[in-house]
Protein backbone atom coordinates (compact mmCIF):
# COMPACT_ATOMS: atom_id res chain seq x y z
CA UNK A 1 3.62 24.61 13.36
CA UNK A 2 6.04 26.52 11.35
CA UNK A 3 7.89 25.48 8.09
CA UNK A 4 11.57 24.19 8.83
CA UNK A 5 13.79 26.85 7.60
CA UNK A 6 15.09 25.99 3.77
CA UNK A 7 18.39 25.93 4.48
CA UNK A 8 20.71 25.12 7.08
CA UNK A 9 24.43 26.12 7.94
CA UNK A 10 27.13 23.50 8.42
CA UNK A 11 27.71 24.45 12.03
CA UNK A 12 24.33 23.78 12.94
CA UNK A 13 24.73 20.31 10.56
CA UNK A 14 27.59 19.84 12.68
CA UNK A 15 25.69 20.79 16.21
CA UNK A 16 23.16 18.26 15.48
CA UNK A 17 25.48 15.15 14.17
CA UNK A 18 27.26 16.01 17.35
CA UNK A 19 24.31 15.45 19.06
CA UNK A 20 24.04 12.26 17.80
CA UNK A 21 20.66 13.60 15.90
CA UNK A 22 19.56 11.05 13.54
CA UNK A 23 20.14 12.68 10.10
CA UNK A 24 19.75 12.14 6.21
CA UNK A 25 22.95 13.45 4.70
CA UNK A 26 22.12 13.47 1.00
CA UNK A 27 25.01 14.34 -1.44
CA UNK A 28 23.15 15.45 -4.78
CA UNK A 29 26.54 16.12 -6.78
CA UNK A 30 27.48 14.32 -9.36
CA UNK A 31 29.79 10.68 -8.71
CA UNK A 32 32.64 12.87 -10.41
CA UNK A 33 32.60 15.52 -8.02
CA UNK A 34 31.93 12.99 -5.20
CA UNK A 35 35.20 11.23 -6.28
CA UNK A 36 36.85 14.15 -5.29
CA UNK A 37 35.99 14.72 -1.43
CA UNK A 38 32.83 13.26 0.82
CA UNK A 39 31.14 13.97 3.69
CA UNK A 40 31.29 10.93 5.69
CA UNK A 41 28.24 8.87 6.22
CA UNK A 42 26.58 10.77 3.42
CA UNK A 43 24.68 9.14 0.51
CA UNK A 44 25.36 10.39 -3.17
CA UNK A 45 21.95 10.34 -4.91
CA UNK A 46 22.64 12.53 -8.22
CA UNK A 47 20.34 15.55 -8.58
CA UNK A 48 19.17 14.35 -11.92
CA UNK A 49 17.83 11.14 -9.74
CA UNK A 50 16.59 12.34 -6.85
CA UNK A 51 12.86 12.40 -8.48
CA UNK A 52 13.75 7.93 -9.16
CA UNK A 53 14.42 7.90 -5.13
CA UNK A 54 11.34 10.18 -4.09
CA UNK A 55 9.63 7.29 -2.78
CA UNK A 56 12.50 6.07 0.17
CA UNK A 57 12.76 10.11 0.99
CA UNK A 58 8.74 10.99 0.95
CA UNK A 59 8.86 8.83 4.76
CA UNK A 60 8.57 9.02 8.16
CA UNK A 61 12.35 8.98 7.97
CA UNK A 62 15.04 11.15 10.02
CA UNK A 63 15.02 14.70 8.68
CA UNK A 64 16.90 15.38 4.92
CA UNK A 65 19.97 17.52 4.79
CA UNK A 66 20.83 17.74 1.26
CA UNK A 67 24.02 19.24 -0.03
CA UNK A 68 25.96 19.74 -3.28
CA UNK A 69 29.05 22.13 -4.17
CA UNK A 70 27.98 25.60 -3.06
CA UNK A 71 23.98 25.04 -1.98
CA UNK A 72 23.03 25.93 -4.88
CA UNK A 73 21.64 22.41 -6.62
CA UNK A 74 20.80 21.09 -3.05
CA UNK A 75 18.63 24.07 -2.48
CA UNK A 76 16.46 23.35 -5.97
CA UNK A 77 16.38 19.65 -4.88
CA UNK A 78 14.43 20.60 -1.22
CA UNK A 79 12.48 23.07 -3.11
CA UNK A 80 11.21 20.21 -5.52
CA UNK A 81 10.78 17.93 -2.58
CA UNK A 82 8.72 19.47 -0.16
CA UNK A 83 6.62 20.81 -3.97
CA UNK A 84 5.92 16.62 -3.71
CA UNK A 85 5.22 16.81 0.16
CA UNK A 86 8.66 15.95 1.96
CA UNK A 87 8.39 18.75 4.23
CA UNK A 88 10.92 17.51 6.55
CA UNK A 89 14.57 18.47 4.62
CA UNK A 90 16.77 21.44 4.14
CA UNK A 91 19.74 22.67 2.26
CA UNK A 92 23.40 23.03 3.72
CA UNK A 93 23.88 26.23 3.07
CA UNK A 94 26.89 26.59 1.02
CA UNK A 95 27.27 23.08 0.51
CA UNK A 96 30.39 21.11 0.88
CA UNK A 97 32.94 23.84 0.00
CA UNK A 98 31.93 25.62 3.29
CA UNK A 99 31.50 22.54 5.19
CA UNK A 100 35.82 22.67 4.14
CA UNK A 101 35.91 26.08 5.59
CA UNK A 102 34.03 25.74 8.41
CA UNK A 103 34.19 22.67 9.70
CA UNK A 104 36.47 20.32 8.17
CA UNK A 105 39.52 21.71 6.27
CA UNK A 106 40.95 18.10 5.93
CA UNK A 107 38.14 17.91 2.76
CA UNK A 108 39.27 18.92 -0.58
CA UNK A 109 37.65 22.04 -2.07
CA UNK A 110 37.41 22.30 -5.86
């Protein structure tokens, strides 16, 4: 079986919430930056923190999309988790600034 790609574009985040795919949005910016716009239905878990919550992600859980600003701290955080075994998460390629260009301009980019 091969490796789930390590990132993933908002469309296809998109594509599969519209779907009605059962997914782990996981928002690893910092609670200043999440003040500022959100992804609904995402869950801010700091990337400084993520290794305190490795225990709820490392399950048989619905797959991990993890994002940040650009994709570039949500990419480091799936490269440390699947490192401890949670194979089954990617980074949103771009994070949530392209999300606001690609998919939802009604966010506020930063």
């Amino acid at each position: 079986m091969s490796e789930l790609p390590l990132e993933v574009s908002p469309v296809e985040v998109r594509e599969r919430l519209e779907r009605h795919e059962d997914l782990r949005l996981i928002d690893v910016r910092e609670p200043e930056e999440h003040s500022i716009c959100r992804i609904e239905g995402a869950r801010l878990i700091p990337m400084r923190s993520i290794p305190e919550h490795l225990q709820e992600l490392d399950d048989e859980g619905p797959p991990i999309i993890a994002f940040c600003h650009h994709g570039v701290r949500s990419l480091s955080v799936v490269d440390w988790l699947r490192r401890q075994g949670v194979a089954n998460c990617q980074s949103m390629a771009g994070g949530i600034d392209l999300w606001s260009v690609q998919i939802d301009s009604g966010i506020p980019r930063y």
